[in-house]
N, C-alpha and C. Protein backbone atom coordinates (compact mmCIF):
# COMPACT_ATOMS: atom_id res chain seq x y z
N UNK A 1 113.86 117.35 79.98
CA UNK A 1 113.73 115.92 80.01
C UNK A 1 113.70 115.36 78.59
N UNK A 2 113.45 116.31 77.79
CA UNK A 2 113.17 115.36 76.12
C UNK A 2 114.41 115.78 75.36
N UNK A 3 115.50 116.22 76.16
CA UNK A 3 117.28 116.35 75.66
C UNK A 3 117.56 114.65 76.19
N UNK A 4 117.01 114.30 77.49
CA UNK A 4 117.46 113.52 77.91
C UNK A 4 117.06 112.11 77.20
N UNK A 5 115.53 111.80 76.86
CA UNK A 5 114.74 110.84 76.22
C UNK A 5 115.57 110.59 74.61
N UNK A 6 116.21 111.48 73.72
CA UNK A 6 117.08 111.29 72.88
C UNK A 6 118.34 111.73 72.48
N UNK A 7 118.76 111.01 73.14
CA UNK A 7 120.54 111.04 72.82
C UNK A 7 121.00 110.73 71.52
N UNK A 8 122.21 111.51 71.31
CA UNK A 8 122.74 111.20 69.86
C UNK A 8 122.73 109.88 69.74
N UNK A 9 123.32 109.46 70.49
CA UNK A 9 123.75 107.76 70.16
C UNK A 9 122.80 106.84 70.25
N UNK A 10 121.98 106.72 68.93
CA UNK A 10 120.92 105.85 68.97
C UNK A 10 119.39 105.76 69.64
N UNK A 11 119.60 107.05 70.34
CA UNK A 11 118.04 107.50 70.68
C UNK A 11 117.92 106.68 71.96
N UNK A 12 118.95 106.39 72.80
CA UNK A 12 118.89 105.65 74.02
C UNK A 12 118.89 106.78 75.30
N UNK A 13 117.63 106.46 75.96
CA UNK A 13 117.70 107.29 76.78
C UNK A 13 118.65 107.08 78.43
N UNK A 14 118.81 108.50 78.75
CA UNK A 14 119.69 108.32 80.09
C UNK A 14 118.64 108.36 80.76
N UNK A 15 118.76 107.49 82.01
CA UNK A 15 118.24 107.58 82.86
C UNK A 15 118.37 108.96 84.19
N UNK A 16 119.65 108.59 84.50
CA UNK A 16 120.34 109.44 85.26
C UNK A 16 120.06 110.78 85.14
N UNK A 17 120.05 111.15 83.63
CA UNK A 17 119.56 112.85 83.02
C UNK A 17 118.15 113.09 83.74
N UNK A 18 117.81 111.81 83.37
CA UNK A 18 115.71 112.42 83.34
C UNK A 18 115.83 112.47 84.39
N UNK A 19 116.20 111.50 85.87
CA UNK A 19 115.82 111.82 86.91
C UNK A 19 116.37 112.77 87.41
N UNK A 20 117.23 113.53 87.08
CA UNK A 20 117.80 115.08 87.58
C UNK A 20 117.13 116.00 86.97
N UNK A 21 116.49 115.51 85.52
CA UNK A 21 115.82 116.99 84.92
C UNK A 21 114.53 116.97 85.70
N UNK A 22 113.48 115.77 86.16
CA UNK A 22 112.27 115.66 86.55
C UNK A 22 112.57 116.49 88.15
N UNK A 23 114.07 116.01 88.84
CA UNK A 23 113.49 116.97 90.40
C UNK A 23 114.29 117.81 90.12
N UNK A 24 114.81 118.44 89.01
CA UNK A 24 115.15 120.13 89.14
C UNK A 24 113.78 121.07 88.57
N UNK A 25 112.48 120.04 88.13
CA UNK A 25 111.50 121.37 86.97
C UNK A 25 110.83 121.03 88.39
N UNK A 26 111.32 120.46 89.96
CA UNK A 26 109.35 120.24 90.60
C UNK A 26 109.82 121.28 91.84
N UNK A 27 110.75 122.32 91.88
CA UNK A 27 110.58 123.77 92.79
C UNK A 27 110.15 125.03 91.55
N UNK A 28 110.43 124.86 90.42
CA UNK A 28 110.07 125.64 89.18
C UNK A 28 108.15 125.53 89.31
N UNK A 29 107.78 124.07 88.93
CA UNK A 29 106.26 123.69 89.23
C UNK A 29 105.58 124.19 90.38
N UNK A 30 105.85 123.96 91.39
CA UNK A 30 105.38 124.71 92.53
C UNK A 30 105.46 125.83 92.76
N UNK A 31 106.22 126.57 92.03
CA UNK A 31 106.41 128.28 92.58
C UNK A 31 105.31 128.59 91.81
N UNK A 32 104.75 128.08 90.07
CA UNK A 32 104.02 127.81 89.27
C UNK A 32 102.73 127.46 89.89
N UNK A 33 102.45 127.11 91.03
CA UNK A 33 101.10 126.51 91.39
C UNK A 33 100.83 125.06 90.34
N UNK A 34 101.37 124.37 90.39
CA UNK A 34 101.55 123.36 89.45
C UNK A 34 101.55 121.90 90.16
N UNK A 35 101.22 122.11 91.13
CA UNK A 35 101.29 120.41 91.86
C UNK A 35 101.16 119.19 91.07
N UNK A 36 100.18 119.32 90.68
CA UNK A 36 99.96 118.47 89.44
C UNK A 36 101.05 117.34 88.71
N UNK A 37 101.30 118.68 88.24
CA UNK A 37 102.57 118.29 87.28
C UNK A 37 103.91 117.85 87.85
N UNK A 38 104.22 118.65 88.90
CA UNK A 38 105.25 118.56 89.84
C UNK A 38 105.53 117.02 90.34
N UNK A 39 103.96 116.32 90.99
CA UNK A 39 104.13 115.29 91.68
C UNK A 39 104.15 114.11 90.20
N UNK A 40 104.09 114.24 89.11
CA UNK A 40 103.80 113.95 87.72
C UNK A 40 105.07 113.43 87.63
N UNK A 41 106.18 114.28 87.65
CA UNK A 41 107.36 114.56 87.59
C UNK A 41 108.38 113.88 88.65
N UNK A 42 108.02 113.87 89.70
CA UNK A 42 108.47 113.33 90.82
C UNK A 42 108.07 111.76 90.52
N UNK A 43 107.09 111.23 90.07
CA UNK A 43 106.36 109.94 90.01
C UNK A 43 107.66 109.03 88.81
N UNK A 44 107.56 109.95 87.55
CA UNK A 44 108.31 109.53 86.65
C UNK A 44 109.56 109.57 87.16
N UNK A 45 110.11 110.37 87.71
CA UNK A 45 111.66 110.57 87.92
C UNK A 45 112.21 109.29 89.04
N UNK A 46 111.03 108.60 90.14
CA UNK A 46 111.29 107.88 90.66
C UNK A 46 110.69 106.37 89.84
N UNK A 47 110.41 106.61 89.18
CA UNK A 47 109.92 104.97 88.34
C UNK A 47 110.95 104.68 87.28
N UNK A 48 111.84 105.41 86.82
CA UNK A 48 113.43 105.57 86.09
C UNK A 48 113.82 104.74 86.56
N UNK A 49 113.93 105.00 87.92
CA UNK A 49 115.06 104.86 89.32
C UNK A 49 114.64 104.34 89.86
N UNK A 50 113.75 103.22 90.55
CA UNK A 50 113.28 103.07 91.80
C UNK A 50 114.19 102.94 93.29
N UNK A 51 115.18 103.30 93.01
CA UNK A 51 115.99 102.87 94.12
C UNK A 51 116.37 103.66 95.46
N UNK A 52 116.80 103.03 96.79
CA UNK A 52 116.36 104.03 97.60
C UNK A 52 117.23 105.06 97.41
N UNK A 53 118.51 105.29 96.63
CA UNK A 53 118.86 106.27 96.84
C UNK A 53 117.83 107.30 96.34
N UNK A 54 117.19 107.41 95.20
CA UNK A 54 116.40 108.32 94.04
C UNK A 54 115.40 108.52 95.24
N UNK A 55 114.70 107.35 96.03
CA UNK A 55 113.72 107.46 97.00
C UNK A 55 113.75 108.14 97.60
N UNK A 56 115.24 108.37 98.44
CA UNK A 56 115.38 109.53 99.38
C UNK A 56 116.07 110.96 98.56
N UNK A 57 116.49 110.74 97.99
CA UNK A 57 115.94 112.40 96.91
C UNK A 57 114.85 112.91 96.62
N UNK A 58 113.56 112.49 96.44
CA UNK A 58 112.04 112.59 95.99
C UNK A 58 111.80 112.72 97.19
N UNK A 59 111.71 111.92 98.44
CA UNK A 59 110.98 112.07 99.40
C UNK A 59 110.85 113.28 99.84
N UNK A 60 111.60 114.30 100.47
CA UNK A 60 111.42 115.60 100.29
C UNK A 60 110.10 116.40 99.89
N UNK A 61 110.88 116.18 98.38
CA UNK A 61 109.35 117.30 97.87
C UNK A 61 107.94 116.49 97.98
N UNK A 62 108.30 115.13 97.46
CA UNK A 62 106.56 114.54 97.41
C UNK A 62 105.92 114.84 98.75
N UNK A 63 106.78 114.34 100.11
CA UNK A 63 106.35 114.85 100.86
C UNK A 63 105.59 116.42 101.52
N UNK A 64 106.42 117.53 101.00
CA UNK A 64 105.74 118.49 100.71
C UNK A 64 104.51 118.82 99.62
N UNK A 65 104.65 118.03 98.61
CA UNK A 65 103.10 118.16 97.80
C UNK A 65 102.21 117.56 98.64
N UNK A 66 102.49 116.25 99.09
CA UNK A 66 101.10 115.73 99.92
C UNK A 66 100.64 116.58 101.01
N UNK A 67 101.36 116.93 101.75
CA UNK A 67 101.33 118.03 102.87
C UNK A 67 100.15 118.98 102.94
N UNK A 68 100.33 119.58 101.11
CA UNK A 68 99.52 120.66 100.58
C UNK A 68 98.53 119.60 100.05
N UNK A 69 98.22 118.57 99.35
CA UNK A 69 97.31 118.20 98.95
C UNK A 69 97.94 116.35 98.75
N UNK A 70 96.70 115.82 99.65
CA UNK A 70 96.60 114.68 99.69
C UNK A 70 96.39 113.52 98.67
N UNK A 71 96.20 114.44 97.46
CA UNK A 71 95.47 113.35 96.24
C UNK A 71 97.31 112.37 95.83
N UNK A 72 98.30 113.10 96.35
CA UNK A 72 99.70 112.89 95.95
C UNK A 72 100.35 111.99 96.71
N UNK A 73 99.02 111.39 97.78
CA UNK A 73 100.01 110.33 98.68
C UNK A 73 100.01 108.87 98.27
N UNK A 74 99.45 108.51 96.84
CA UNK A 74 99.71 107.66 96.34
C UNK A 74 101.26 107.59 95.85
N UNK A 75 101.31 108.18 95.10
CA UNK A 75 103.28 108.49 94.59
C UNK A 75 104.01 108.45 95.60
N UNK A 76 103.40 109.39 96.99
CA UNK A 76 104.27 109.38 98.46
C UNK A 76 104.41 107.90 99.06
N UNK A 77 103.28 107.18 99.19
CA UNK A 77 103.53 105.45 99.16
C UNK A 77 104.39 105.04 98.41
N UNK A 78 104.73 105.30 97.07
CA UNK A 78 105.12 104.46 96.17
C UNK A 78 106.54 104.66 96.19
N UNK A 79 107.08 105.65 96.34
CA UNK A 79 108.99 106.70 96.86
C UNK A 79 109.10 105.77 98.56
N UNK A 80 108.14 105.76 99.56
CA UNK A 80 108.49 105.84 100.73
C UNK A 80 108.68 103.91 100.66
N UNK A 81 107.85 103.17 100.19
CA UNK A 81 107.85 101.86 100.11
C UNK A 81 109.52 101.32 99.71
N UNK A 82 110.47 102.27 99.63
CA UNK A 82 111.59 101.65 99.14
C UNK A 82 112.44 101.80 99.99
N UNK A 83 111.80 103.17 101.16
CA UNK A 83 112.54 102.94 101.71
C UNK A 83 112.62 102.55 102.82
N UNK A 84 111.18 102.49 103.27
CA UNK A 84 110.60 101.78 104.43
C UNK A 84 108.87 101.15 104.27
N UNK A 85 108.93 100.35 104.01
CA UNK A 85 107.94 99.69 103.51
C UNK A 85 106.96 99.91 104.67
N UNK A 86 106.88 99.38 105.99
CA UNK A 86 106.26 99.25 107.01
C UNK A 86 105.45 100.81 107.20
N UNK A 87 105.93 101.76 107.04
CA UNK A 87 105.41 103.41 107.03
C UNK A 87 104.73 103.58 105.62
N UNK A 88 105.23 102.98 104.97
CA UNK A 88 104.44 102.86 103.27
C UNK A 88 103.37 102.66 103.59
N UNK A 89 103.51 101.16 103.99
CA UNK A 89 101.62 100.97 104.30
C UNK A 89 101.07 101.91 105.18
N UNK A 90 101.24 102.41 106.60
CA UNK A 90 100.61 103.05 107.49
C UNK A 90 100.27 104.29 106.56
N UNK A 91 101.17 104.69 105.92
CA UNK A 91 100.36 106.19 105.23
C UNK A 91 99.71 105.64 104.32
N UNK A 92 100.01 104.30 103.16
CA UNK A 92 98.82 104.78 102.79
C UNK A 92 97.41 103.89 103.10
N UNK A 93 97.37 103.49 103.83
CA UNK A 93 96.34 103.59 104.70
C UNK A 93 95.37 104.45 105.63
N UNK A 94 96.60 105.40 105.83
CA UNK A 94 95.83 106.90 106.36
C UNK A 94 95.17 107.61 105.05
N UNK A 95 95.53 107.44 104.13
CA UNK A 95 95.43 108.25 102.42
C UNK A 95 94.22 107.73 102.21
N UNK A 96 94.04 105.93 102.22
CA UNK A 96 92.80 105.50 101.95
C UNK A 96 91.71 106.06 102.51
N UNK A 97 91.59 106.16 103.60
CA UNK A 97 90.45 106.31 104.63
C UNK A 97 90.23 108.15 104.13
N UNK A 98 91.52 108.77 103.91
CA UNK A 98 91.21 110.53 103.81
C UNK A 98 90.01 110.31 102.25
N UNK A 99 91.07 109.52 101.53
CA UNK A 99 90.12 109.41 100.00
C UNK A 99 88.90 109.23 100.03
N UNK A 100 88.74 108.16 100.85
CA UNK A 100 87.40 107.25 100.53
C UNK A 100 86.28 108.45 101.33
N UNK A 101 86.48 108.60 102.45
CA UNK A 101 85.67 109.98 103.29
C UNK A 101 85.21 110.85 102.71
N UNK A 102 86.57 111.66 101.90
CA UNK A 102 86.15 112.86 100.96
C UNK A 102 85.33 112.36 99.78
N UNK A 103 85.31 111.46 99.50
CA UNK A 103 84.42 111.62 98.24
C UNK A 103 85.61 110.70 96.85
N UNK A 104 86.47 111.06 97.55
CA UNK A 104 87.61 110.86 96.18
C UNK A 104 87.89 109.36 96.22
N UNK A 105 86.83 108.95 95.09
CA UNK A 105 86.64 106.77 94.66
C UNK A 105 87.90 106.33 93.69
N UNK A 106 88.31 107.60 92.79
CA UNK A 106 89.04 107.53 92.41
C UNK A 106 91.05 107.26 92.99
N UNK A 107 90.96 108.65 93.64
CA UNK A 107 92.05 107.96 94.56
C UNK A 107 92.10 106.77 95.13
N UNK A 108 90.97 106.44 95.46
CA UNK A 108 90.31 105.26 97.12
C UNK A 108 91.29 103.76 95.92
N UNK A 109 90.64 104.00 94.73
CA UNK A 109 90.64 102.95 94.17
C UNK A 109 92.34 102.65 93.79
N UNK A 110 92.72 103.77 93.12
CA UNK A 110 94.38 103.60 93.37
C UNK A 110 94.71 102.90 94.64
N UNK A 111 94.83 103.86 95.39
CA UNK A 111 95.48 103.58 96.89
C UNK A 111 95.02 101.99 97.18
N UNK A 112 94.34 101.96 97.28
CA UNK A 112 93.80 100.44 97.26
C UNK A 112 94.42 99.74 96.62
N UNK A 113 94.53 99.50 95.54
CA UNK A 113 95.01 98.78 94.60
C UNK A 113 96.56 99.03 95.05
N UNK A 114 97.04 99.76 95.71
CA UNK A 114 98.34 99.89 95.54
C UNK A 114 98.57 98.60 96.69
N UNK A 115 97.75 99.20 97.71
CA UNK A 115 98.24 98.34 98.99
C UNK A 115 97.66 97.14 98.98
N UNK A 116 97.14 96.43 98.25
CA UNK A 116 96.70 95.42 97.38
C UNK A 116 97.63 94.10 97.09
N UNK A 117 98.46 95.18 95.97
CA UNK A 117 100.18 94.65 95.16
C UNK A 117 100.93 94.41 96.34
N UNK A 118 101.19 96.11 97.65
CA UNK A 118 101.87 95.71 98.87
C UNK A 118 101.54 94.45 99.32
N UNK A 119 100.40 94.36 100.02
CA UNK A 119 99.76 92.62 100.78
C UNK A 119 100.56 91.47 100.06
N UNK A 120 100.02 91.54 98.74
CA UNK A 120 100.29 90.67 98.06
C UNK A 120 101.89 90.00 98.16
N UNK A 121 103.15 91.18 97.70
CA UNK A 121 103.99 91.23 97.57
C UNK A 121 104.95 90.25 98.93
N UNK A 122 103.94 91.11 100.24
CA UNK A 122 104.43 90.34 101.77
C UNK A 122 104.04 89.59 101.87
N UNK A 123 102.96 88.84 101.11
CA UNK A 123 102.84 86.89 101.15
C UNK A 123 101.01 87.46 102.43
N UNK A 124 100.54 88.62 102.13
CA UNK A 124 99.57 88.61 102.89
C UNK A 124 98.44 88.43 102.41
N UNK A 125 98.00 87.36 101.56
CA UNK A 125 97.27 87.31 100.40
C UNK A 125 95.76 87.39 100.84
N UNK A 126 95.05 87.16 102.18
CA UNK A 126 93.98 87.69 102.43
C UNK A 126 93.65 89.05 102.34
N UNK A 127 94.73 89.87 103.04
CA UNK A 127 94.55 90.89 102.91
C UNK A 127 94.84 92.04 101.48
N UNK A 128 95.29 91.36 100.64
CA UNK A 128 95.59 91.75 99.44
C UNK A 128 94.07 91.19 98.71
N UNK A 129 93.42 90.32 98.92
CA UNK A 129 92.12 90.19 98.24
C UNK A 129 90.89 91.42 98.73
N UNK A 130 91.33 91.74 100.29
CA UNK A 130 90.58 92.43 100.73
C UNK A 130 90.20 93.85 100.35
N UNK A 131 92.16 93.98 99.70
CA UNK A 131 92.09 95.55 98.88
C UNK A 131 91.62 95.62 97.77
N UNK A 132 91.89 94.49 97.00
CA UNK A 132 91.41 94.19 95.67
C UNK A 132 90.07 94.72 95.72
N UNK A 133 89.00 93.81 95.96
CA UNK A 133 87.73 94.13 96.46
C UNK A 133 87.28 95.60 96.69
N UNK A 134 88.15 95.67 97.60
CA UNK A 134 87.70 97.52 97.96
C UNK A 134 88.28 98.78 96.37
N UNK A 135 89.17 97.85 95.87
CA UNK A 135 89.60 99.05 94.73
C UNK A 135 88.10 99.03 93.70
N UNK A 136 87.77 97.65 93.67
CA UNK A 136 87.10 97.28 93.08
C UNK A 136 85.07 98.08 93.26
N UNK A 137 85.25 98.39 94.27
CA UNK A 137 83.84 98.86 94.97
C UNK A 137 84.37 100.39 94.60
N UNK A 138 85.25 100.90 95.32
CA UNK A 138 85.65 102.41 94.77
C UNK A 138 86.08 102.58 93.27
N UNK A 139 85.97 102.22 92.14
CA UNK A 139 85.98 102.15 90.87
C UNK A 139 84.37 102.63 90.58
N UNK A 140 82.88 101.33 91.06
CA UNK A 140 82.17 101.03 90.99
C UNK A 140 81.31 102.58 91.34
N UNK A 141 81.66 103.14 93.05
CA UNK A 141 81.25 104.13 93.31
C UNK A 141 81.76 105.57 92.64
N UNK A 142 82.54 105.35 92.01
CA UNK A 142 83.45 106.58 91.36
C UNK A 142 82.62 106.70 90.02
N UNK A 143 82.47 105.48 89.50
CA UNK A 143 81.33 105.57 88.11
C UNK A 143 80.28 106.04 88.44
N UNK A 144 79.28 105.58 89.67
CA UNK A 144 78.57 106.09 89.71
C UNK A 144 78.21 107.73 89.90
N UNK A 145 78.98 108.02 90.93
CA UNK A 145 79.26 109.02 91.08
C UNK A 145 79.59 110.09 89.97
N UNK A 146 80.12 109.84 89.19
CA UNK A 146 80.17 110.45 87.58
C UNK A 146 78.83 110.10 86.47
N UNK A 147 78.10 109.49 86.52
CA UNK A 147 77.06 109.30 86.33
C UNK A 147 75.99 110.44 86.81
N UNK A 148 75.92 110.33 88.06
CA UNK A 148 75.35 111.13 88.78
C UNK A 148 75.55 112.94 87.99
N UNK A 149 76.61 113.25 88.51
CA UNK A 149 77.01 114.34 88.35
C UNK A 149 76.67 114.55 86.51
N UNK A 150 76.75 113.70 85.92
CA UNK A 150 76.48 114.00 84.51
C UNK A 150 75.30 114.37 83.73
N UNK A 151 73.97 113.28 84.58
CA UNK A 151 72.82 113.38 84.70
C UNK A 151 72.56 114.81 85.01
N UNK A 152 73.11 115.27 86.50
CA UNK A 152 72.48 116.75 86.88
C UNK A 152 73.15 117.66 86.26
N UNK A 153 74.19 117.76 85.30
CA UNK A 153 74.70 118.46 84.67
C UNK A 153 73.66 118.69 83.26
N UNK A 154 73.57 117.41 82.66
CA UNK A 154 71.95 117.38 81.53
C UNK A 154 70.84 117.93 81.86
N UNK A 155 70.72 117.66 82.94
CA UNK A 155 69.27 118.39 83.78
C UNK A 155 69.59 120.17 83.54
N UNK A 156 70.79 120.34 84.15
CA UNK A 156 70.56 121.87 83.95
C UNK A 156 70.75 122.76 82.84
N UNK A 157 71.30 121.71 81.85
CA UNK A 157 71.61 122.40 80.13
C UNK A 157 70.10 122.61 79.19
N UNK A 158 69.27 121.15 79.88
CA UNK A 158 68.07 121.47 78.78
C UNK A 158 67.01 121.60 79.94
N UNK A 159 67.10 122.53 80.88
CA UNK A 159 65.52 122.73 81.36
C UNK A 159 65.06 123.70 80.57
């Protein structure tokens, strides 16, 4: 991808390159145990591109990372919204509720915020305040929550 980011000619990057180099390294990443990075990769390679063709190239694998791990169905909203918006929201709405359950304020608060911009975008502006709000409370509980954990982490360094 960083052949692709500078080209001879003036340091202008291709687009077209990166998004072929980003979904040829994300079966390399995964054989790697690398999800991470993989859905990293997939995220960038479709924000190049947003278009549905690139959408339905990505969909695939993102779909298989979320499969294996759910923290990735934010990006999976964000590929699937192009190409069917109406299933965009329903998953991530299923994503919210998995996040917010497990513990994960952080995701909660993405996802939220994502479907937030969605509401917004469809002229559903109550319900886009409603996500707001909730990104806004899962931010709030995510601090705390790191707080927490930091405190009992101090606790057990200097007893």
């Amino acid at each position: 991808m960083q052949v692709a980011l500078h080209q001879a000619s003036g340091g202008e990057a291709d687009t077209g390159l990166m998004v072929r180099a980003g979904l040829a390294a994300v079966p390399y990443l995964i054989r790697q145990q690398r999800p991470k990075e993989a859905a990293d990769f997939l995220e960038h390679a479709f924000l190049l591109d947003p278009s549905r063709a690139n959408a339905a190239a990505i969909l695939p694998a993102i779909q298989q990372l979320t499969d294996h791990d759910p923290a990735h169905a934010g990006v999976l909203g964000r590929v699937l919204q192009a190409i069917d918006p109406a299933a965009a929201e329903t998953q991530l709405r299923a994503a919210l509720d998995a996040a917010a359950s497990s513990g994960d304020y952080r995701g909660a608060s993405a996802i939220a915020g994502r479907l937030s911009n969605l509401c917004r975008g469809a002229g559903r502006l109550g319900e886009a305040l409603e996500f707001a709000e909730r990104a806004n409370e899962y931010t709030r509980q995510g601090e705390r929550q790191r707080l927490t954990l930091a405190v009992h982490i101090e606790r057990r360094l200097f007893r």
